[in-house]
C-alpha atoms as a PDB file:
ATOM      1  CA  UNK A   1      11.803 132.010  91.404  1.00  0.00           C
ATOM      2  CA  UNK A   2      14.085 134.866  91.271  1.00  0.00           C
ATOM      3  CA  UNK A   3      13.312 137.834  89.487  1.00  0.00           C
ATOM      4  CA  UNK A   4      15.061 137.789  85.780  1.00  0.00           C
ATOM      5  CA  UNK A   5      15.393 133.497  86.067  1.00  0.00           C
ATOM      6  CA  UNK A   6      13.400 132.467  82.966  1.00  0.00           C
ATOM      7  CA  UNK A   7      16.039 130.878  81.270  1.00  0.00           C
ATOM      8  CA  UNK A   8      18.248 127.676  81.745  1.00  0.00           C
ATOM      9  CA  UNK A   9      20.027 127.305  85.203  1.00  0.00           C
ATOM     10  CA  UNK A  10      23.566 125.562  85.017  1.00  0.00           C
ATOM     11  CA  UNK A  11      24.958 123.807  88.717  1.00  0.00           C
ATOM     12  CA  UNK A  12      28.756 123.193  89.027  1.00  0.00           C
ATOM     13  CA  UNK A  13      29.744 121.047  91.791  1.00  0.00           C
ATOM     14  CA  UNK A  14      33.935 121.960  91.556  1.00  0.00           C
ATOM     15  CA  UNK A  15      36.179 119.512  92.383  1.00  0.00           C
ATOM     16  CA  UNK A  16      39.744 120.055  91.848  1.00  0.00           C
ATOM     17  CA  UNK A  17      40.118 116.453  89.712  1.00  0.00           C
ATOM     18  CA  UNK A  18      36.593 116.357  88.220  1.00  0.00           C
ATOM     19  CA  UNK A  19      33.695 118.908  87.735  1.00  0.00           C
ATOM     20  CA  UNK A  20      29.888 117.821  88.001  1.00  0.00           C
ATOM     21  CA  UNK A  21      27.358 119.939  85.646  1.00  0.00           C
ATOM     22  CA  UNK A  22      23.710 119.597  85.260  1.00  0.00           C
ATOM     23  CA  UNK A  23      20.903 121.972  83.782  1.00  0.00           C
ATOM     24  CA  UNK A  24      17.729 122.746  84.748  1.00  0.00           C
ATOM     25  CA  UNK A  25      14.840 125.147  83.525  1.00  0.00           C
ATOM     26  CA  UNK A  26      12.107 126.545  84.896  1.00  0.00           C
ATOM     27  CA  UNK A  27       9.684 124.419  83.296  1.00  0.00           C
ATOM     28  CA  UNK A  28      10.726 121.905  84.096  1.00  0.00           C
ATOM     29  CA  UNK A  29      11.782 122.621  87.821  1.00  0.00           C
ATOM     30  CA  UNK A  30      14.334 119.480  88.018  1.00  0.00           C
ATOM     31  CA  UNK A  31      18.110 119.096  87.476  1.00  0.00           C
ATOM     32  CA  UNK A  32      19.433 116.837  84.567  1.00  0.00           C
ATOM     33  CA  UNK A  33      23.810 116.044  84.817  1.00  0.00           C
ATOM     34  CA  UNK A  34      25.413 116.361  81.971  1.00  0.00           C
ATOM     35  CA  UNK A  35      28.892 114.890  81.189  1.00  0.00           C
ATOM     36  CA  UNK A  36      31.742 116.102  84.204  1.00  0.00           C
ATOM     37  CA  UNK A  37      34.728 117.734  83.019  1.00  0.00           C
ATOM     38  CA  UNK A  38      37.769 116.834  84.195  1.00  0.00           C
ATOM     39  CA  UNK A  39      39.846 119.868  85.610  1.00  0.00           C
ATOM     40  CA  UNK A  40      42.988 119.735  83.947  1.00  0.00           C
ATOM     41  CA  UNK A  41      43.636 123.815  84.514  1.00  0.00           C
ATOM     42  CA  UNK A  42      42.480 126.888  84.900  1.00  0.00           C
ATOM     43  CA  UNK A  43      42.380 127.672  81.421  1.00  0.00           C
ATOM     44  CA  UNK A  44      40.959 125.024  79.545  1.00  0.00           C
ATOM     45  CA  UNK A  45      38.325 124.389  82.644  1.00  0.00           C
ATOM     46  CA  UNK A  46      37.528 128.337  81.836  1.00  0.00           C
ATOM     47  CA  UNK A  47      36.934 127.208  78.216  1.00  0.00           C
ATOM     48  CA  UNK A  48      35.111 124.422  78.249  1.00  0.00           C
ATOM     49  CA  UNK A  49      32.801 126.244  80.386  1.00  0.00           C
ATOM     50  CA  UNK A  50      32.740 129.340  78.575  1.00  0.00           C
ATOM     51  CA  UNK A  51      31.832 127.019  76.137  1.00  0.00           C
ATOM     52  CA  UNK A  52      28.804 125.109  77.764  1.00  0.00           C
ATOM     53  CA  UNK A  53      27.432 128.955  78.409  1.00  0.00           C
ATOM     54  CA  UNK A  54      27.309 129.235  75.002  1.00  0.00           C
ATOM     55  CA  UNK A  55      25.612 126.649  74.310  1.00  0.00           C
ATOM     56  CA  UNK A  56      22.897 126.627  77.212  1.00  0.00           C
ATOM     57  CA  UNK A  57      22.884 130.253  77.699  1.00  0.00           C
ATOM     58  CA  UNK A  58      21.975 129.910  81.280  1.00  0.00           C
ATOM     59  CA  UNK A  59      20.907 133.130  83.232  1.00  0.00           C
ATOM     60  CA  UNK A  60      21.925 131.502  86.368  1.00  0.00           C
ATOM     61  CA  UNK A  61      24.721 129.514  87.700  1.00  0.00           C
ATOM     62  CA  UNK A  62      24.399 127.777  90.881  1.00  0.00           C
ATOM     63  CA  UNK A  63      27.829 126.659  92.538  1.00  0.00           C
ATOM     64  CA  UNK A  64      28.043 124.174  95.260  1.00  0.00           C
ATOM     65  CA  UNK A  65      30.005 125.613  98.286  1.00  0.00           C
ATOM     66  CA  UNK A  66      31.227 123.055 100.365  1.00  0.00           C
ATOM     67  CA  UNK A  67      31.110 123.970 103.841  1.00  0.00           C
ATOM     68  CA  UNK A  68      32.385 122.224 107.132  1.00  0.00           C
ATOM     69  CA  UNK A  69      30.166 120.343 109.466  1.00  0.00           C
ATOM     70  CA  UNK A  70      28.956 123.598 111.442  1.00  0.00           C
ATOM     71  CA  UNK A  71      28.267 125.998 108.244  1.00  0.00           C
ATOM     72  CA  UNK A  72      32.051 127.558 108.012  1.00  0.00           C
ATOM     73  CA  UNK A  73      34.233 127.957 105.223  1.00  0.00           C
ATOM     74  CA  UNK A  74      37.202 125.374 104.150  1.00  0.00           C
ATOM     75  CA  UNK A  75      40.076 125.315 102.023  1.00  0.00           C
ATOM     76  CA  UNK A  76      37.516 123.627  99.797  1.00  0.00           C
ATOM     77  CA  UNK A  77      35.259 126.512  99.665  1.00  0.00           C
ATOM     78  CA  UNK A  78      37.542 129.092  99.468  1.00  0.00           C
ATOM     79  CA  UNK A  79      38.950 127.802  96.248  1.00  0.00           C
ATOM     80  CA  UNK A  80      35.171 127.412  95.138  1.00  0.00           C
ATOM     81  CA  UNK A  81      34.651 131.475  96.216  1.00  0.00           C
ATOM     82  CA  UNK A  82      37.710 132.118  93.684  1.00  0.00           C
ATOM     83  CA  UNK A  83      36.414 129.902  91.067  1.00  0.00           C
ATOM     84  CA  UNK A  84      33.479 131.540  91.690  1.00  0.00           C
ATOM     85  CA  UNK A  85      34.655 135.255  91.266  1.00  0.00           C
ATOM     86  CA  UNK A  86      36.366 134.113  88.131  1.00  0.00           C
ATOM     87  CA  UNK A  87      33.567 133.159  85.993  1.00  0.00           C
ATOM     88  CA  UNK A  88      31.340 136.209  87.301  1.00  0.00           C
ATOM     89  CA  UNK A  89      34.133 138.467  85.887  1.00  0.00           C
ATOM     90  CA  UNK A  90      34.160 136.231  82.656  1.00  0.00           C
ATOM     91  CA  UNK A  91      30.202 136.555  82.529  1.00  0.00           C
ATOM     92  CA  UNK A  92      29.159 139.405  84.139  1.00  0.00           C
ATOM     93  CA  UNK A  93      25.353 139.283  82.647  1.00  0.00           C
ATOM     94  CA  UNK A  94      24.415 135.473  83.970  1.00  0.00           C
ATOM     95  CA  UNK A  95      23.674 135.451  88.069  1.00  0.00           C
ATOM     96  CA  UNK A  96      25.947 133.336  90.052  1.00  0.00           C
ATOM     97  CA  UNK A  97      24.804 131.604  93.338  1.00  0.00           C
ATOM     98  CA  UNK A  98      26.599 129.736  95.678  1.00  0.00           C
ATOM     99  CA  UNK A  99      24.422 126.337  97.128  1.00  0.00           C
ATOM    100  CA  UNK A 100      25.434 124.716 100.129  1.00  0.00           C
ATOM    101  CA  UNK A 101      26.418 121.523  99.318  1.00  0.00           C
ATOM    102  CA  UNK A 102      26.861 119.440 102.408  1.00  0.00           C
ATOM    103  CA  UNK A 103      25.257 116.220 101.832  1.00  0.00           C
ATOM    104  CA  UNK A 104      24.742 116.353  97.994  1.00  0.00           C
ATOM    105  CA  UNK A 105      27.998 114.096  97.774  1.00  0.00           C
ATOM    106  CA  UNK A 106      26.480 111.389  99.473  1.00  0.00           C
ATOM    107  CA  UNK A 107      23.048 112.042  98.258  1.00  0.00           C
ATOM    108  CA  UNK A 108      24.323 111.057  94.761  1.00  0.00           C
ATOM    109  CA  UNK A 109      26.074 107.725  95.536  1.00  0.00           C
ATOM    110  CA  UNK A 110      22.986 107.173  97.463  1.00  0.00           C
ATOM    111  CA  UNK A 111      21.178 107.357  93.895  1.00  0.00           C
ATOM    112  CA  UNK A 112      23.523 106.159  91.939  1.00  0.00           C
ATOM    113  CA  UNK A 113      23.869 102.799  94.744  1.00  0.00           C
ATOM    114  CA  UNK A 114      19.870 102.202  94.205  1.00  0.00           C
ATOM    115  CA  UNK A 115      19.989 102.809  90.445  1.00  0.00           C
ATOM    116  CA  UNK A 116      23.021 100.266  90.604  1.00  0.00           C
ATOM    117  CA  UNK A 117      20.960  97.822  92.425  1.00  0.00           C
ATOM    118  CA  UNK A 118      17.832  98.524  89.640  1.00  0.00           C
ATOM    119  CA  UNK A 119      20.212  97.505  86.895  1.00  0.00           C
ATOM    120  CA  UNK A 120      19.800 101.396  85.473  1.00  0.00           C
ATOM    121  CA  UNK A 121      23.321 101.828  86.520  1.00  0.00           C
ATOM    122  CA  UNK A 122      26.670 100.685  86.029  1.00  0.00           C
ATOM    123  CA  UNK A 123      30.174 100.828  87.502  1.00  0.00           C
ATOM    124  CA  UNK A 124      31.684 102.613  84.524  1.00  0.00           C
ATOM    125  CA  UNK A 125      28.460 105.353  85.208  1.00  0.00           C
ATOM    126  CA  UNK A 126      30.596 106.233  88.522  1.00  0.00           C
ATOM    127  CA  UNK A 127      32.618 108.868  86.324  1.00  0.00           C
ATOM    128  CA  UNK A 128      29.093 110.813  86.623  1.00  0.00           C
ATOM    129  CA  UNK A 129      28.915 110.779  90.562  1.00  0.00           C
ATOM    130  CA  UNK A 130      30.126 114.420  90.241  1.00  0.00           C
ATOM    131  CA  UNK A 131      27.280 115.531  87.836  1.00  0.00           C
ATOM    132  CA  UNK A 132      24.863 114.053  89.775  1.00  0.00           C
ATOM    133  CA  UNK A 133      25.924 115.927  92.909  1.00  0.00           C
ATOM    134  CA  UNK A 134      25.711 119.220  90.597  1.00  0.00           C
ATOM    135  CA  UNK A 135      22.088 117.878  89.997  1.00  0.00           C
ATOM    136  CA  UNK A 136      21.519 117.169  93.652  1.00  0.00           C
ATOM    137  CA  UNK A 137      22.979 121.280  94.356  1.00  0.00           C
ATOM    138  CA  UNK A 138      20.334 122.244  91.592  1.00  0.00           C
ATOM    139  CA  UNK A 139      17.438 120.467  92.936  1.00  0.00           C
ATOM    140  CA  UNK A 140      18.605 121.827  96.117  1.00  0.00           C
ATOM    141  CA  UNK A 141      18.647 125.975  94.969  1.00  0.00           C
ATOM    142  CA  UNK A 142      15.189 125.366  93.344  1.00  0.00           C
ATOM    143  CA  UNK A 143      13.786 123.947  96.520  1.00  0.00           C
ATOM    144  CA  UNK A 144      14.947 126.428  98.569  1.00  0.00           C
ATOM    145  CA  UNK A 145      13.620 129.462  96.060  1.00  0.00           C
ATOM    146  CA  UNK A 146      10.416 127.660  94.752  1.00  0.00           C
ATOM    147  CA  UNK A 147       9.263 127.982  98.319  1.00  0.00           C
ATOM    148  CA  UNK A 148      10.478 131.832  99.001  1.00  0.00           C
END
């Protein structure tokens, strides 16, 4: 792991309706979603997630960046860059990395289809898809620097 990564990790998968979260820690080296936000503006997205800093005092944040088909920016990921820039100027002393996440989106309602089909899901769960995807981004950036 990163240098100065003991504490909790927060992913945000950004979506301009809905925003996935999850939290992982060290220890415990998997993601958990938490309840999605629902963006309803700048400033109370800013506060609500000023807010869950508070409260999990991550030293990392891991943003999904949703690239095109071939690795290149969109529109998408653009806005994600800004949204980006914005909460390292609003918390300058927790890390911010940006996770590629092509196939996360599908990787979720892949999960969420099977635990559907186990019974450990159900429709009205769907509002989580988003936090699961942040989960999926999370278990994604640990992968990737558990085996750098």
């Amino acid at each position: 792991m990163p240098d100065g990564d003991s504490g909790n990790w927060l992913a945000i998968d950004y979506g301009e309706r809905t925003i996935g979260l999850a939290v992982a820690h060290p220890m415990t080296g998997s993601a958990r979603p938490l309840e999605p936000l629902r963006n309803t503006g700048e400033e109370t997205v800013d506060k609500a997630l000023l807010e869950l800093i508070r409260q999990w005092s991550p030293t990392r944040l891991v943003i999904g960046l949703p690239l095109d088909g071939q690795g290149n920016d969109t529109l998408m990921s653009r806005k994600v860059r800004a949204f980006a820039d914005r909460l390292a100027r609003q918390c300058p002393k927790v890390s911010i990395s940006l996770q590629d996440e092509r196939l996360s989106s599908q990787a979720a309602a892949s999960e969420f289809a099977q635990r559907r089909s186990q019974g450990r899901a159900r429709r009205r769960d769907a509002a989580r898809l988003d936090s699961l995807a942040a989960a999926q981004i999370l278990d994604s950036w640990i992968r990737e620097h558990d085996n750098a």
